[in-house]
C-alpha atoms as a PDB file:
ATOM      1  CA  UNK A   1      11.693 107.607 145.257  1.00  0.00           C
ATOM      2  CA  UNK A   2      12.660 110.878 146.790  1.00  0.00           C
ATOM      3  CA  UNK A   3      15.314 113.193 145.102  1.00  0.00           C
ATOM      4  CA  UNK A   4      18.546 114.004 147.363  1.00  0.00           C
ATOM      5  CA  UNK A   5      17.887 116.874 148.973  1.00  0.00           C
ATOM      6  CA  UNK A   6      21.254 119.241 150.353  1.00  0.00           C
ATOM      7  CA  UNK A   7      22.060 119.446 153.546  1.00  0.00           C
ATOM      8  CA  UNK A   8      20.282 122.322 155.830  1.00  0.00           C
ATOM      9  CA  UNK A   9      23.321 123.918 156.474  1.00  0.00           C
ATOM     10  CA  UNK A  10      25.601 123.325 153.361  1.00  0.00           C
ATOM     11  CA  UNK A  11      27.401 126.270 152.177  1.00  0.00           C
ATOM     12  CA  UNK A  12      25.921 127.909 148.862  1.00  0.00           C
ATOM     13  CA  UNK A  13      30.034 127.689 147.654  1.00  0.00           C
ATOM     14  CA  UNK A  14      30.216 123.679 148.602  1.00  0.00           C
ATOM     15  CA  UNK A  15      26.428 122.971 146.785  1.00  0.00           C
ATOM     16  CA  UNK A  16      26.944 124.706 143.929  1.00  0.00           C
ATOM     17  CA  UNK A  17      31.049 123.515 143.198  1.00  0.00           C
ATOM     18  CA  UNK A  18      30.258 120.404 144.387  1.00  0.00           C
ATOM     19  CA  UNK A  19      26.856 118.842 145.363  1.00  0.00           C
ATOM     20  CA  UNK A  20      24.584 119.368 142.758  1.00  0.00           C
ATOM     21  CA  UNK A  21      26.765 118.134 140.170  1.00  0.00           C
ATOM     22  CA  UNK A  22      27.252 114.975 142.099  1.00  0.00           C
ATOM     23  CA  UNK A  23      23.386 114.682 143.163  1.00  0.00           C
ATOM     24  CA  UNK A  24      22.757 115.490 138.813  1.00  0.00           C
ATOM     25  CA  UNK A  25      25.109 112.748 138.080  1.00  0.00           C
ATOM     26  CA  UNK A  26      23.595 110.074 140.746  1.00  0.00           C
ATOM     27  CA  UNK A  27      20.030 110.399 139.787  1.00  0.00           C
ATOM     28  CA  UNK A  28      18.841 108.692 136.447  1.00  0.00           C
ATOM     29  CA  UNK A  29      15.645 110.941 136.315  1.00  0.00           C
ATOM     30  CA  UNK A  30      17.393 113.882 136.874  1.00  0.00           C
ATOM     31  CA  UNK A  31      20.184 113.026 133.929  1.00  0.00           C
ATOM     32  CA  UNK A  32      17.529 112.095 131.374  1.00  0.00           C
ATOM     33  CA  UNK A  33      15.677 115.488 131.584  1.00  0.00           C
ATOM     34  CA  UNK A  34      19.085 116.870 130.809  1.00  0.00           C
ATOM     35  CA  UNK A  35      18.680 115.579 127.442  1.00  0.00           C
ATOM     36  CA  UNK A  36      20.666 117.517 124.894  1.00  0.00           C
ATOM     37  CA  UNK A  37      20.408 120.838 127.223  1.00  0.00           C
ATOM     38  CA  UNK A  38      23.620 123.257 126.675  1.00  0.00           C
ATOM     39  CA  UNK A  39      23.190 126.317 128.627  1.00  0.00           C
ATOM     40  CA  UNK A  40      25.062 128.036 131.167  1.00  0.00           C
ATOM     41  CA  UNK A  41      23.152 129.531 134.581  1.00  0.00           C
ATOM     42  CA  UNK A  42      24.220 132.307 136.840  1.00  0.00           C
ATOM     43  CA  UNK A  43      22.704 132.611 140.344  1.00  0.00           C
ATOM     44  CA  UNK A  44      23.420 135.513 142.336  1.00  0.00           C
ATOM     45  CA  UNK A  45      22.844 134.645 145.810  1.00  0.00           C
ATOM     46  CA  UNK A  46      22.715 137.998 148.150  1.00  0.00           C
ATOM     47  CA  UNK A  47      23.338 137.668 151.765  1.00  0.00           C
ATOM     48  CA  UNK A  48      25.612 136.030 154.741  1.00  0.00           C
ATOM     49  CA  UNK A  49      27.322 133.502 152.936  1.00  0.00           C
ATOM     50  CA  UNK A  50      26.001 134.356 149.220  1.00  0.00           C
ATOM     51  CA  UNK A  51      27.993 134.954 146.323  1.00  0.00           C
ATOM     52  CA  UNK A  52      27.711 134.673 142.478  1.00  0.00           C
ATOM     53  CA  UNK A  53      28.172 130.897 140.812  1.00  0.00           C
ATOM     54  CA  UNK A  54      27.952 129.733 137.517  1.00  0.00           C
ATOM     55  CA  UNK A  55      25.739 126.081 136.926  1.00  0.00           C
ATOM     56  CA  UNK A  56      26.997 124.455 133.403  1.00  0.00           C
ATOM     57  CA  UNK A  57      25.014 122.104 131.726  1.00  0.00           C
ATOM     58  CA  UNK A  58      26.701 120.211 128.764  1.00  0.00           C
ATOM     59  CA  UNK A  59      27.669 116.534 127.644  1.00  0.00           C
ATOM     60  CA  UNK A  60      24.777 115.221 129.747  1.00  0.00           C
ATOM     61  CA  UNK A  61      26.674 116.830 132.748  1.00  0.00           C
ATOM     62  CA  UNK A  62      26.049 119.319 135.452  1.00  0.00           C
ATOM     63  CA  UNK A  63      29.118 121.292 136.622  1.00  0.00           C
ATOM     64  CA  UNK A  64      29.143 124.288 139.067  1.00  0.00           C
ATOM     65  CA  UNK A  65      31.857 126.851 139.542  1.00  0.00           C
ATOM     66  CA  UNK A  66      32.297 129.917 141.915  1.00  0.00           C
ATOM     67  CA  UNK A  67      32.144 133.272 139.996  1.00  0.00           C
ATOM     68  CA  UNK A  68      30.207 134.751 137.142  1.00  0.00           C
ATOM     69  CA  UNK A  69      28.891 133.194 133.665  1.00  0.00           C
ATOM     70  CA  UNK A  70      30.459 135.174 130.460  1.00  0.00           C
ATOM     71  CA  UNK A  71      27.678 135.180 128.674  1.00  0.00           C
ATOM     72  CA  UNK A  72      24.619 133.206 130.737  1.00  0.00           C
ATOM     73  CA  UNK A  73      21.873 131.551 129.569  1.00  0.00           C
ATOM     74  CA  UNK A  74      19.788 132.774 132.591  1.00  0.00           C
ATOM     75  CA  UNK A  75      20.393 134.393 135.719  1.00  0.00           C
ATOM     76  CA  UNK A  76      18.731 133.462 138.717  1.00  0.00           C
ATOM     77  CA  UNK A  77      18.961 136.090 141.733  1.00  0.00           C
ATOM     78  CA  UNK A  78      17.421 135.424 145.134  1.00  0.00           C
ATOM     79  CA  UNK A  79      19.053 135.670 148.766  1.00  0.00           C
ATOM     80  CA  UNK A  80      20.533 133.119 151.053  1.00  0.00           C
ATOM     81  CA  UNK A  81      17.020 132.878 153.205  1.00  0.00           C
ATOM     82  CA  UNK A  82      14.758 132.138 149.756  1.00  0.00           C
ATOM     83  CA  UNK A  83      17.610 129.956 148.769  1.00  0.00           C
ATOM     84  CA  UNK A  84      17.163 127.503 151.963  1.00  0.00           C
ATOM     85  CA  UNK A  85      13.847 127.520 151.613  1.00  0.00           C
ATOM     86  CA  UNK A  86      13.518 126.489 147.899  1.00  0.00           C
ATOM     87  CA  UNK A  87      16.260 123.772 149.107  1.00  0.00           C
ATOM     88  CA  UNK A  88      14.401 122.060 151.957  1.00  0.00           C
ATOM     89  CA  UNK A  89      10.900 122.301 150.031  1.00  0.00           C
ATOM     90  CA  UNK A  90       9.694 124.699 151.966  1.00  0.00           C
ATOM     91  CA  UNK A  91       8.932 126.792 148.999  1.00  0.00           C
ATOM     92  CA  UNK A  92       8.307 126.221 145.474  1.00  0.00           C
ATOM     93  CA  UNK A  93      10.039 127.883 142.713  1.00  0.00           C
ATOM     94  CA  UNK A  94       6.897 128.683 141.064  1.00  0.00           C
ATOM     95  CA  UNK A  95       5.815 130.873 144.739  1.00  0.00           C
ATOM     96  CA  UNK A  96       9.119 132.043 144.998  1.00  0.00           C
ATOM     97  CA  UNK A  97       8.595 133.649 141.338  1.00  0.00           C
ATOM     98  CA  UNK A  98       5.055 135.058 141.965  1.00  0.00           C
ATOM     99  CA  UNK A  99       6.177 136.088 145.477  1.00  0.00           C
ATOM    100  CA  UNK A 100       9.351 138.008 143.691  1.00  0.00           C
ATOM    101  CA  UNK A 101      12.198 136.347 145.874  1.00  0.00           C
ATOM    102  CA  UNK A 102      13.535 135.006 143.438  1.00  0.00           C
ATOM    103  CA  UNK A 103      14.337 137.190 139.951  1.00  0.00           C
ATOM    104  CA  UNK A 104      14.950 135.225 136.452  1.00  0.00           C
ATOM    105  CA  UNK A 105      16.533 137.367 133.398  1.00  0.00           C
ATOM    106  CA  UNK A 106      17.663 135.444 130.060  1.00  0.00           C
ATOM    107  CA  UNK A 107      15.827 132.553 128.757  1.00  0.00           C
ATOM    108  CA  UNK A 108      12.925 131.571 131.023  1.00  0.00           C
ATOM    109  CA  UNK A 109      12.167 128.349 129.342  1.00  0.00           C
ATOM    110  CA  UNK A 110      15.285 127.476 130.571  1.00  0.00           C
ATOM    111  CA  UNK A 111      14.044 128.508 134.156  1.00  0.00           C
ATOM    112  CA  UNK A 112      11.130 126.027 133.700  1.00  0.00           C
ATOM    113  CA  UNK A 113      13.751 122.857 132.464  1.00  0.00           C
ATOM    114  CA  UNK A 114      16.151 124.362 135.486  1.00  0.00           C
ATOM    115  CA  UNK A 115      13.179 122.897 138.174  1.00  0.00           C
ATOM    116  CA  UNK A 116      12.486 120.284 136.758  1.00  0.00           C
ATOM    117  CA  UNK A 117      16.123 119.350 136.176  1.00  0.00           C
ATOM    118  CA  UNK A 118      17.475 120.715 139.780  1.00  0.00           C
ATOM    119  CA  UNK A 119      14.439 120.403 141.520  1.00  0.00           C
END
């Protein structure tokens, strides 16, 4: 089975306050590599439409809110373009990494569990 994949053209505000906690919380292979996983995850997203938004993961839950972390975990900066692409498959994080479109600073083990959590 395929994982939900966002909309092309939903807003970085509306996936990260609302859609990936609800895709998290619908998909039983995504919620079990959760597992005990407490961390907080900023994402900086430059651009049209961009902004900075917090990802919390705690309880088994995924919860997303506009505005910084206090103290993140990790922080994940890209832009709006690498963004899209990572979301429609187009791109793989790993690529994005190597290809420096996407930045990581905090715990990158946590980057690795992010993918395969979030996809």
């Amino acid at each position: 089975m395929e994982r939900a994949r966002p909309p092309d053209d939903i807003a970085p505000h509306d996936f990260f306050t609302r859609w990936i906690a609800e895709a998290v919380s619908g998909d039983d292979r995504r919620r079990a590599r959760l597992g005990d996983t407490e961390a907080s995850i900023e994402f900086e997203l430059a651009g049209e439409g961009g902004g900075v938004f917090c990802v919390s993961i705690s309880g088994g839950r995924v919860y997303g809110t506009a505005g910084s972390a206090a103290q993140p975990d990790l922080r994940v900066q890209t832009d709006v373009e690498t963004w899209r692409a990572l979301n429609r498959g187009e791109l793989s994080a790993p690529e994005a990494l190597l290809r420096r479109r996407v930045k990581l600073a905090g715990n990158l083990l946590l980057g690795l569990k992010l993918h395969l959590i979030l996809g």
